[in-house]
C-alpha atoms as a PDB file:
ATOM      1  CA  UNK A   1     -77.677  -5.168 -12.097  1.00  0.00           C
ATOM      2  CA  UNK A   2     -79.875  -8.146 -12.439  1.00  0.00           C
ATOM      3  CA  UNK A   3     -82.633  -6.120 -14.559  1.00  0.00           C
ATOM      4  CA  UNK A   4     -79.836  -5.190 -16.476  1.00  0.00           C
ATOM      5  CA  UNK A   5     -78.138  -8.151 -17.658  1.00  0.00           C
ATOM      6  CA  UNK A   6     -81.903  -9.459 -18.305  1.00  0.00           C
ATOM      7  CA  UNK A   7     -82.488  -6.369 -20.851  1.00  0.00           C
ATOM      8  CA  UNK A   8     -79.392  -7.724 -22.207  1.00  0.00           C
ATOM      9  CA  UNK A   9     -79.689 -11.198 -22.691  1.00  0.00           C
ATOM     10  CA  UNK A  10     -83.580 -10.384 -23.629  1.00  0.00           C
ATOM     11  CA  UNK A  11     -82.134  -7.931 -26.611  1.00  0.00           C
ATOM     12  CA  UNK A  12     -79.345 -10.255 -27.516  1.00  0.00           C
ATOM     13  CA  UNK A  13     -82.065 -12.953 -28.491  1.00  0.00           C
ATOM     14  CA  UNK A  14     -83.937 -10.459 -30.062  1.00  0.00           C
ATOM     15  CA  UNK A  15     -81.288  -9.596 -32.390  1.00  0.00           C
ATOM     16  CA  UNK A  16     -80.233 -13.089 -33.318  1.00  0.00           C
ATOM     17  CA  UNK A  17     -83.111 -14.232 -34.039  1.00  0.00           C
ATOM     18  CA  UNK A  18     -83.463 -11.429 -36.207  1.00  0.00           C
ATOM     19  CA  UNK A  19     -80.014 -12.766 -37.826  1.00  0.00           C
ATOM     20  CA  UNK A  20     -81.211 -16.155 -38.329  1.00  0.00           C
ATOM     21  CA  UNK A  21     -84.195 -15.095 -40.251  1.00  0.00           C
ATOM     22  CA  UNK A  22     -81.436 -13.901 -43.153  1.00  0.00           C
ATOM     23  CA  UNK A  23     -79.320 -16.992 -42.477  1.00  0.00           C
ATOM     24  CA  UNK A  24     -78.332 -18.812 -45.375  1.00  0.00           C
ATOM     25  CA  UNK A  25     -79.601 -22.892 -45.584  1.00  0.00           C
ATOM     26  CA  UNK A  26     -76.486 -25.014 -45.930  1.00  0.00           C
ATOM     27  CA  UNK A  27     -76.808 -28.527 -46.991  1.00  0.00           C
ATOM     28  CA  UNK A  28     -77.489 -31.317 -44.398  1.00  0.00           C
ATOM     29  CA  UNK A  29     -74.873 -33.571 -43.315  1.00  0.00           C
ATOM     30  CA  UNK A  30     -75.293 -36.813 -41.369  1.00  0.00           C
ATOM     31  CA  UNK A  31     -74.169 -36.909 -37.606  1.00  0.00           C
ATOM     32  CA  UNK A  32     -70.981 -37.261 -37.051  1.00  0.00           C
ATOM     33  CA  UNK A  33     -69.863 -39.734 -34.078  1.00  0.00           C
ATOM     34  CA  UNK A  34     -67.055 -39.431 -32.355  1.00  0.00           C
ATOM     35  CA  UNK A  35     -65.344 -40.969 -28.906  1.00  0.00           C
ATOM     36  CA  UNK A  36     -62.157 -40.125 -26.505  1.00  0.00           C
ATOM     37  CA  UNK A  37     -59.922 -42.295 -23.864  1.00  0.00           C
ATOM     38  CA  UNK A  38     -57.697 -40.615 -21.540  1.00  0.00           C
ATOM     39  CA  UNK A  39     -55.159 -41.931 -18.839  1.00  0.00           C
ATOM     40  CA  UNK A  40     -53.515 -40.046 -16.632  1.00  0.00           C
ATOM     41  CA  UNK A  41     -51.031 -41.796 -14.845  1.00  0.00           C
ATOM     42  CA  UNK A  42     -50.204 -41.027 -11.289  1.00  0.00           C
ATOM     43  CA  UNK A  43     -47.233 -42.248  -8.749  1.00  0.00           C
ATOM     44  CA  UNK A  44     -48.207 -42.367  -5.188  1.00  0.00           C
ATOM     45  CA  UNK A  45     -46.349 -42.681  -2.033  1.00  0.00           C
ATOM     46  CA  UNK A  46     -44.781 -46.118  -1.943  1.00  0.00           C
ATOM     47  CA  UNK A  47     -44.193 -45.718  -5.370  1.00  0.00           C
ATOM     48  CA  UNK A  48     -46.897 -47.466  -7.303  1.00  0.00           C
ATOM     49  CA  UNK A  49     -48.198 -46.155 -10.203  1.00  0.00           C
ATOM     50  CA  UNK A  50     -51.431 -46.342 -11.174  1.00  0.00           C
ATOM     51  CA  UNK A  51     -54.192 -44.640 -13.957  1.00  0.00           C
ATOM     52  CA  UNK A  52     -57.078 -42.635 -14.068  1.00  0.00           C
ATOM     53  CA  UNK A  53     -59.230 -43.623 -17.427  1.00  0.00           C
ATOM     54  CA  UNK A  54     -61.947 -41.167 -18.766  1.00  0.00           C
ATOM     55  CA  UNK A  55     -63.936 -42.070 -21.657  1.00  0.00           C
ATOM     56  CA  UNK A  56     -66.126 -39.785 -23.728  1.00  0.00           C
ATOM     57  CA  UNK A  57     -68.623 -40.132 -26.813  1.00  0.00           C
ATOM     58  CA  UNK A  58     -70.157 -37.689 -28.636  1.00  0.00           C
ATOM     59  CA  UNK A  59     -73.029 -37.317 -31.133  1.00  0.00           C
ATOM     60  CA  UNK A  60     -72.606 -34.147 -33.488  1.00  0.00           C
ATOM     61  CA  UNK A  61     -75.539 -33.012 -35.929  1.00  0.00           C
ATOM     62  CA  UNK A  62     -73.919 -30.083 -38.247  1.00  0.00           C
ATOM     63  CA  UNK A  63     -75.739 -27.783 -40.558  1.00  0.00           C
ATOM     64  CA  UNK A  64     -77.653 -24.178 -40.135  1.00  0.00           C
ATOM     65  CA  UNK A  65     -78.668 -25.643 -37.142  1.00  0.00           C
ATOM     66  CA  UNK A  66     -76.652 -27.902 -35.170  1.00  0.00           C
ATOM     67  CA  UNK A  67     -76.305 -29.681 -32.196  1.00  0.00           C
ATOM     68  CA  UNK A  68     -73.934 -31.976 -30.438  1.00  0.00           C
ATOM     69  CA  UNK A  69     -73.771 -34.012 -26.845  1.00  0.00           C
ATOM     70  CA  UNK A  70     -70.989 -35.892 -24.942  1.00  0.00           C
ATOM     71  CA  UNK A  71     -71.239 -38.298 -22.395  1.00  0.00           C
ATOM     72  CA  UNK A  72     -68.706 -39.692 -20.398  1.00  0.00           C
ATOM     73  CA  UNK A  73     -67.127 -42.131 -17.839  1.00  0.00           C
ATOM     74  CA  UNK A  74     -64.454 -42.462 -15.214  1.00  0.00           C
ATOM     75  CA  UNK A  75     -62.573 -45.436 -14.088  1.00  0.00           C
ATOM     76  CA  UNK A  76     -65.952 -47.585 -15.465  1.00  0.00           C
ATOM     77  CA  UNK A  77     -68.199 -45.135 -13.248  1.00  0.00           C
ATOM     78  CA  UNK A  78     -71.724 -45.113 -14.874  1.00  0.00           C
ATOM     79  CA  UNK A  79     -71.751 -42.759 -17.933  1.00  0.00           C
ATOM     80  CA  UNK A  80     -72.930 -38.855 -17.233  1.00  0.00           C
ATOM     81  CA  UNK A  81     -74.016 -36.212 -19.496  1.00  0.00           C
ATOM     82  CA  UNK A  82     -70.754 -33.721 -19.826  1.00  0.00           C
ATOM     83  CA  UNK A  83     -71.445 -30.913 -22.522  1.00  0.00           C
ATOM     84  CA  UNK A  84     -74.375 -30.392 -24.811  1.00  0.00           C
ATOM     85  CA  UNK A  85     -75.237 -27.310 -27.364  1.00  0.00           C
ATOM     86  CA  UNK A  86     -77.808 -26.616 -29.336  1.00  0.00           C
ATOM     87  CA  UNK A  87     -77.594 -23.819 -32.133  1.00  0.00           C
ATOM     88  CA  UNK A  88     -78.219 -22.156 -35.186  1.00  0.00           C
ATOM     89  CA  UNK A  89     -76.158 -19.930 -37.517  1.00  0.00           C
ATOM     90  CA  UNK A  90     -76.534 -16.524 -37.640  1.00  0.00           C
ATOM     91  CA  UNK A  91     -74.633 -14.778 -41.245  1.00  0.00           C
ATOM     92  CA  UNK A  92     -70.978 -15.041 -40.646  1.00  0.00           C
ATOM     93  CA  UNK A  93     -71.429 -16.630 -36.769  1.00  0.00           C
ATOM     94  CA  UNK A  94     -73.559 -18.846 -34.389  1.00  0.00           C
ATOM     95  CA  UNK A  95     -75.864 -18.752 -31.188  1.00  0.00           C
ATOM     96  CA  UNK A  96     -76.263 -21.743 -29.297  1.00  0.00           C
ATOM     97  CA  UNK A  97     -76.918 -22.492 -25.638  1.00  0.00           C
ATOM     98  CA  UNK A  98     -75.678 -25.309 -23.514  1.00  0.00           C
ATOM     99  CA  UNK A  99     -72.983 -26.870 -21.268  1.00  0.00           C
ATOM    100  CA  UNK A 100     -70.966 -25.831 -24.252  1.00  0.00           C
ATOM    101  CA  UNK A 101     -66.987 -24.616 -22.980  1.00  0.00           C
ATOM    102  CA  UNK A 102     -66.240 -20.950 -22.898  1.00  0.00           C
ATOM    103  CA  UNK A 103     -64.924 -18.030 -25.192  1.00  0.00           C
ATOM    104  CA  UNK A 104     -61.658 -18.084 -22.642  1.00  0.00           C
ATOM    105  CA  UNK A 105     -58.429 -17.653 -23.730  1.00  0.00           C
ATOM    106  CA  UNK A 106     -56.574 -21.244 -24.897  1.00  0.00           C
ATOM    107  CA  UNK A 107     -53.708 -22.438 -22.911  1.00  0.00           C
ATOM    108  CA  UNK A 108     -51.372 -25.763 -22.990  1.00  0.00           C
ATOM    109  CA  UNK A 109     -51.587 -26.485 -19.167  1.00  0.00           C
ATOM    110  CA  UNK A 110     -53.448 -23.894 -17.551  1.00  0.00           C
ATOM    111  CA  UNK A 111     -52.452 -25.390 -14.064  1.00  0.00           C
ATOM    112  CA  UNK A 112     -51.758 -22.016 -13.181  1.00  0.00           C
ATOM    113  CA  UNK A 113     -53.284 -19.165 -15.491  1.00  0.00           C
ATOM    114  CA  UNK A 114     -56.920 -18.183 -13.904  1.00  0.00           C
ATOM    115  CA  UNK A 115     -59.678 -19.666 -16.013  1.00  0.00           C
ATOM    116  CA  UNK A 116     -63.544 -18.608 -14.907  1.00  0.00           C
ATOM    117  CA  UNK A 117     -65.566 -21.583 -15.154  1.00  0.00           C
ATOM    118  CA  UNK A 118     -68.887 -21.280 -17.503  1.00  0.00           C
ATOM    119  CA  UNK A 119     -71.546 -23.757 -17.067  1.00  0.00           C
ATOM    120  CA  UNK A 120     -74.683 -23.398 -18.983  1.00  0.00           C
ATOM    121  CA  UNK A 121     -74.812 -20.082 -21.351  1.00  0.00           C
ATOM    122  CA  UNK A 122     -75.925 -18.674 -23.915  1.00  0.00           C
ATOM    123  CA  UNK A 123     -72.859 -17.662 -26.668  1.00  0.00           C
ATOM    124  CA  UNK A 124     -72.784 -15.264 -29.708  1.00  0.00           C
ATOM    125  CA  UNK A 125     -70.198 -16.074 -32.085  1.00  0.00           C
ATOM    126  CA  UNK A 126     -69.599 -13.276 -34.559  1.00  0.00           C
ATOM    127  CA  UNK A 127     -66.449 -13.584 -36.341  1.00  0.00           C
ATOM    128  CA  UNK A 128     -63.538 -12.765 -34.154  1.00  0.00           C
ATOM    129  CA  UNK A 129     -65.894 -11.035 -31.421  1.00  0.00           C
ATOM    130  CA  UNK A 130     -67.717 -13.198 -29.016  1.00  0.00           C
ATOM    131  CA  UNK A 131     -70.183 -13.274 -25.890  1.00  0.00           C
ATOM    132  CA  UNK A 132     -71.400 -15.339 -23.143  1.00  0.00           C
ATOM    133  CA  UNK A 133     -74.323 -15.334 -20.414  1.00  0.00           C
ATOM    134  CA  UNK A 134     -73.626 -17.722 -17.861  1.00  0.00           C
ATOM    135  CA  UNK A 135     -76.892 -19.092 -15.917  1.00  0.00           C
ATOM    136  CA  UNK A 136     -76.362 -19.758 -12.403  1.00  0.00           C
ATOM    137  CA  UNK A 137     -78.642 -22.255 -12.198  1.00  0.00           C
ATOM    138  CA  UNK A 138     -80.045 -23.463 -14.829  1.00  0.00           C
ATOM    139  CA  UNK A 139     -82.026 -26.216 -13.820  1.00  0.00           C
ATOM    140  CA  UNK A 140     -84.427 -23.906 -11.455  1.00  0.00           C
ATOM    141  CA  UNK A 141     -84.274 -20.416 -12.448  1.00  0.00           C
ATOM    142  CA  UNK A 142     -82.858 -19.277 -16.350  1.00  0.00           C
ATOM    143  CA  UNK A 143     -83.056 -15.517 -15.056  1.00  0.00           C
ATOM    144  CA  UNK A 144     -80.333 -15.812 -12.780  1.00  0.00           C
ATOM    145  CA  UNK A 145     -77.143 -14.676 -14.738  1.00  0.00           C
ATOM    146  CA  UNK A 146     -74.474 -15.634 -12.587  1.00  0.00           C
ATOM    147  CA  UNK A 147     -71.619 -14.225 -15.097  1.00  0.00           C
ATOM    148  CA  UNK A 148     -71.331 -12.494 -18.976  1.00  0.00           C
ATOM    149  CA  UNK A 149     -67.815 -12.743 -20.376  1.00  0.00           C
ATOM    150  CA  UNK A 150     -66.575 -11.142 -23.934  1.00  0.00           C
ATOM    151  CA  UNK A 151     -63.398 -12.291 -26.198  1.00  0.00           C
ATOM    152  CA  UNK A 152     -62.563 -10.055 -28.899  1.00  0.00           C
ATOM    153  CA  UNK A 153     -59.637 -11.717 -31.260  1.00  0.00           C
ATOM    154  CA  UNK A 154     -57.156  -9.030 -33.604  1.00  0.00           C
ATOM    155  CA  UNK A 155     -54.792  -9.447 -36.512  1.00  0.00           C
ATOM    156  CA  UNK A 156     -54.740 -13.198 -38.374  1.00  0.00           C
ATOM    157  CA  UNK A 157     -52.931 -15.915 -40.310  1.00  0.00           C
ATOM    158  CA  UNK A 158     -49.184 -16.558 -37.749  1.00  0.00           C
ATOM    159  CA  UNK A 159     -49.850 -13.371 -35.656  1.00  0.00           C
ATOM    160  CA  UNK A 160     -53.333 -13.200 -33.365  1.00  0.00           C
ATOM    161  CA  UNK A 161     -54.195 -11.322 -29.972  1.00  0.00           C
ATOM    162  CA  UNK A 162     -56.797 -12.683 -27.741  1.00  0.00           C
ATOM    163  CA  UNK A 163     -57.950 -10.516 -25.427  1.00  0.00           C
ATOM    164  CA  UNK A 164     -61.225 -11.896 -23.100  1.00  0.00           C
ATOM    165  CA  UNK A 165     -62.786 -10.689 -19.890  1.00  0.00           C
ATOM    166  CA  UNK A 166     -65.247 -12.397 -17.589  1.00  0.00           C
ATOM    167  CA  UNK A 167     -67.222 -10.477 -14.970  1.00  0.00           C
ATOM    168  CA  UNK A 168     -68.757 -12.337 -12.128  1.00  0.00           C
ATOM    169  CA  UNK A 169     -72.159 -10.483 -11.232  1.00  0.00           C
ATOM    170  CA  UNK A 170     -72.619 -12.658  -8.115  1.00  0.00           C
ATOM    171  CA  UNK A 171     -68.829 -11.698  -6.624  1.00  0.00           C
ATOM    172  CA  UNK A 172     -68.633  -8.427  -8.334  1.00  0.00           C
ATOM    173  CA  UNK A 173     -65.175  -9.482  -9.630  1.00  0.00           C
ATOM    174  CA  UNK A 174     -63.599  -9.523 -13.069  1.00  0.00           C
ATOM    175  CA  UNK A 175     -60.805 -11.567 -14.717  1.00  0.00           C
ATOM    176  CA  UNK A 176     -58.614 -10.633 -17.550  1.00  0.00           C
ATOM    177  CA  UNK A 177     -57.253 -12.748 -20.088  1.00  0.00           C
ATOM    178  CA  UNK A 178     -54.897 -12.539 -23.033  1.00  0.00           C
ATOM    179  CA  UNK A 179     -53.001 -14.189 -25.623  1.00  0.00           C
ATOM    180  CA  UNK A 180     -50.543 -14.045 -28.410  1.00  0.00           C
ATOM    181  CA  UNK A 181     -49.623 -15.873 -31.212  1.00  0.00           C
ATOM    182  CA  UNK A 182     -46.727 -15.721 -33.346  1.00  0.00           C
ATOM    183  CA  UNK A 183     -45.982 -18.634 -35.916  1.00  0.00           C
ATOM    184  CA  UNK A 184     -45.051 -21.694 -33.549  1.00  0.00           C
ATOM    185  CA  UNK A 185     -44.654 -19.209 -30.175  1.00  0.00           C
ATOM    186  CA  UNK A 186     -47.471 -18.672 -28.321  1.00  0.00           C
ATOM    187  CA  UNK A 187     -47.988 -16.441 -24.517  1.00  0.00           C
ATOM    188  CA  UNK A 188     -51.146 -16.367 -22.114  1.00  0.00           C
ATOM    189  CA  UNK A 189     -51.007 -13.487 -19.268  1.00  0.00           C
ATOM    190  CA  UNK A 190     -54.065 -13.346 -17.100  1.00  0.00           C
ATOM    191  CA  UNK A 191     -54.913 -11.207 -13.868  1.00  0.00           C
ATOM    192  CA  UNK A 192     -57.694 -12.017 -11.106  1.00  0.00           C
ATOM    193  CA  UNK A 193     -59.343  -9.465  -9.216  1.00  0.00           C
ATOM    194  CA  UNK A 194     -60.537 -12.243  -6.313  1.00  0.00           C
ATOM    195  CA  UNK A 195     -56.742 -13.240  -5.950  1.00  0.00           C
ATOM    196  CA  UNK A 196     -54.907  -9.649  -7.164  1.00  0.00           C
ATOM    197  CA  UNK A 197     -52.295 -11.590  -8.661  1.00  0.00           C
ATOM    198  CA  UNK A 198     -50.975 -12.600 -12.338  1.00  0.00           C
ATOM    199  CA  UNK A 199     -50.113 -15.776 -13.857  1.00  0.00           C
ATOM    200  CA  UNK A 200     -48.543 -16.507 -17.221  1.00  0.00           C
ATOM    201  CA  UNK A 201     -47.910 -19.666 -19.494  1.00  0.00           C
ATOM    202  CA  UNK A 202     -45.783 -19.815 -22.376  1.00  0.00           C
ATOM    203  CA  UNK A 203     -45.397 -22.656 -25.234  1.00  0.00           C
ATOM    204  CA  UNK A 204     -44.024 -23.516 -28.681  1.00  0.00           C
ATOM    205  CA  UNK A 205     -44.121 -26.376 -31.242  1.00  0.00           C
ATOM    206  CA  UNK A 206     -41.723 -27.783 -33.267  1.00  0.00           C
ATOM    207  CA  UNK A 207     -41.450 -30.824 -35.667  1.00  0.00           C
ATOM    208  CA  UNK A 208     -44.827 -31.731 -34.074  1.00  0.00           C
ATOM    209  CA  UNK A 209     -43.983 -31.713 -29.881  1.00  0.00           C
ATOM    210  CA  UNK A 210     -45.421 -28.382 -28.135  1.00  0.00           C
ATOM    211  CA  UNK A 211     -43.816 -27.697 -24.582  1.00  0.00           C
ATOM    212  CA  UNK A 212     -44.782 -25.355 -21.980  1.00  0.00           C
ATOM    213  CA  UNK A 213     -43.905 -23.724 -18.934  1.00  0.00           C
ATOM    214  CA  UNK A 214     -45.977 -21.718 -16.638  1.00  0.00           C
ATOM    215  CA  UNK A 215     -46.344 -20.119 -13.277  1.00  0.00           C
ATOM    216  CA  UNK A 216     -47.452 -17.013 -11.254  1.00  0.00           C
ATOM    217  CA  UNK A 217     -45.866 -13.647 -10.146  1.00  0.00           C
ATOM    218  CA  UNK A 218     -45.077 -15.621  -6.590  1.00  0.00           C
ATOM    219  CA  UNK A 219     -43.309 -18.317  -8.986  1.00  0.00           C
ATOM    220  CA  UNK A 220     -42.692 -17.807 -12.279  1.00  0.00           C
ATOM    221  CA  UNK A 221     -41.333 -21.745 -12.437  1.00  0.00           C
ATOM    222  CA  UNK A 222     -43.952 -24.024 -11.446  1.00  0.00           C
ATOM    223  CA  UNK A 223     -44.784 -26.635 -14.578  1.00  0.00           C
ATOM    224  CA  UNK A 224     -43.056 -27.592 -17.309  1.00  0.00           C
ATOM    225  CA  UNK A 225     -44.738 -29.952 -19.978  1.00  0.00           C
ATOM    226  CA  UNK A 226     -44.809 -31.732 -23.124  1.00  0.00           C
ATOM    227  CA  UNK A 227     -47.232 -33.169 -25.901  1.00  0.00           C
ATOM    228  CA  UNK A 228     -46.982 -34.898 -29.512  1.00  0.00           C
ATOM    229  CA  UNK A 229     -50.030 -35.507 -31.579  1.00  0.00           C
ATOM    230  CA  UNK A 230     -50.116 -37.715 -34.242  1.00  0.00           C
ATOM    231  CA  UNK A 231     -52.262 -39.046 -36.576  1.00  0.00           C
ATOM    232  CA  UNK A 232     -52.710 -43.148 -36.115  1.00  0.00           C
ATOM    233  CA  UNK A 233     -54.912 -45.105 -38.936  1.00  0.00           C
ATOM    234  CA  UNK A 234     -57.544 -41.713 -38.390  1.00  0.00           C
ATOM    235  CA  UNK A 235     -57.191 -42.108 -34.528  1.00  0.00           C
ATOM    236  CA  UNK A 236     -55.456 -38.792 -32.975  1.00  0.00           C
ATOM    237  CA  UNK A 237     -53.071 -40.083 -30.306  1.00  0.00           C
ATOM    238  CA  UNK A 238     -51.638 -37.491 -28.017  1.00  0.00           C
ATOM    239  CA  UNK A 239     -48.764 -38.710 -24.898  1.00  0.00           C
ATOM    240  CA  UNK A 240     -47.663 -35.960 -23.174  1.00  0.00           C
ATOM    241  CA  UNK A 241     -46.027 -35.471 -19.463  1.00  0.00           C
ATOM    242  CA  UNK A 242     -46.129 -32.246 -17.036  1.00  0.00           C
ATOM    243  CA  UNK A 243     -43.841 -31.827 -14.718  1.00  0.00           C
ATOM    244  CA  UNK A 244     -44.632 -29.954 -11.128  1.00  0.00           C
ATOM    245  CA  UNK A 245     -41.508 -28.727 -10.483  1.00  0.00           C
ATOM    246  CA  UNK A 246     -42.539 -27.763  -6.624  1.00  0.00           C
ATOM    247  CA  UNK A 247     -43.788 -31.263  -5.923  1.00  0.00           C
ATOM    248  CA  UNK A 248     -41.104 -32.821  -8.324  1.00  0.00           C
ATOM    249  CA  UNK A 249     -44.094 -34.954  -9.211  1.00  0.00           C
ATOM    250  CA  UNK A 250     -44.125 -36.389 -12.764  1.00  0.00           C
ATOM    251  CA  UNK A 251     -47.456 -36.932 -14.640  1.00  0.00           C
ATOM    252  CA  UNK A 252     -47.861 -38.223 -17.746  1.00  0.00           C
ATOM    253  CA  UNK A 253     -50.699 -38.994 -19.843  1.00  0.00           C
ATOM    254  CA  UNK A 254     -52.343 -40.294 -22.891  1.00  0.00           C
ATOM    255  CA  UNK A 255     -55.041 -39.310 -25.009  1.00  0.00           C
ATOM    256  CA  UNK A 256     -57.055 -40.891 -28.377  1.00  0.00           C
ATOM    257  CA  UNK A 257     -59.717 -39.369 -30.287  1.00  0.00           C
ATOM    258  CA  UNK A 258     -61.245 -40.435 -33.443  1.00  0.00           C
ATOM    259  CA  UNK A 259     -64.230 -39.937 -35.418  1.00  0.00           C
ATOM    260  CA  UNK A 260     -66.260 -41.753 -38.084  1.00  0.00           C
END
């Protein structure tokens, strides 16, 4: 299995770099900074309340070959490297490697819908198809693939499917992921092989507020949540609350991103 996925990952740079070579230059832009602050407010048991901050900034280079980094901080802890990328285009898509996100399927909460964690990979972009070699450690050895995962997206404008899978070479497990879009209505279903079980979340948006609720075929009920982003001066704010409705705990938060 592992001289497999190698032959892949070997052919897969192979054929982008092949792609690259008929990529066409787009102009240079300047880097684009950005920064984030997030509190999360928490209640505990005598009934204080008190916040977790997280700041983030990033650095963003875009162009036929990009590249972008983000650093951030907790509660005034010393600032760490979070996600980096570097890429190139490739036609109509991109390749880029990094601490980068995934190709996973998008939910509102996703306290309860199973989400494979990718750490540094390797991701082709194509369109509405996409893949992803995870590294299992990166640092020491690049030829351990610890995970490849594939998202394949159908129809467009108000209706879309998502459909994504991630297999675990390590575990010899797979997860299954999908979602659907129509107009302001979204769904998320996903399945686990490690846990055998499903989990769902559902949300919609109106006049600007998106709510969700979510849960799992033990408990369909489990959070219910809230959002509203709004533009502030070109600073995004975004308050929103969830609400565990096991715990009966409350937690709201608040979130501002901007640019220049």
């Amino acid at each position: 299995m592992k001289n497999l996925t190698m032959a892949a990952f070997a052919a897969t740079m192979v054929v982008t770099s092949a792609f690259a070579e008929e990529a066409t230059v787009a102009p240079v832009t300047g880097p684009v900074l950005g920064g984030s602050i997030e509190l999360k407010f928490k209640e505990d048991a005598a009934g204080d309340w008190g916040a977790t901050n997280t700041i983030g900034a990033s650095i963003t280079m875009p162009g036929t070959a990009f590249a972008s980094f983000n650093v951030e901080s907790v509660d005034g802890a010393t600032a760490q490297l979070d996600e980096w990328q570097l890429g190139t285009e490739v036609n109509d898509g991109t390749v880029s490697i990094g601490k980068q996100g995934d190709i996973w399927v998008a939910a509102e909460g996703e306290h309860t819908i199973h989400n494979p964690k990718m750490d540094e990979s390797i991701q082709l972009n194509m369109g509405k198809a996409a893949v992803a070699v995870e590294f299992g450690d990166f640092t020491n050895d690049v030829s351990d693939i610890e995970a490849v995962a594939g998202a394949l997206t159908f129809g467009a404008g108000s209706a879309t499917v998502k459909g994504a899978i991630d297999y675990d070479l390590d575990a010899s497990k797979y997860t299954l992921g999908a979602r659907a879009d129509v107009d302001a209505i979204g769904g998320v279903l996903t399945y686990a092989e490690t846990t055998e079980k499903f989990a769902y979340e559902v949300d919609g948006t109106v006049y600007g507020i998106t709510a969700y609720i979510n849960g799992d075929e033990d408990d369909m009920t489990r959070n219910l949540g809230a959002s509203y982003a709004y533009d502030f001066n070109g600073i995004e704010l975004e308050p929103s609350v969830n609400y565990d409705m096991n715990a009966e705990d409350f937690a709201p938060a608040v979130t501002a991103t901007f640019s220049f």
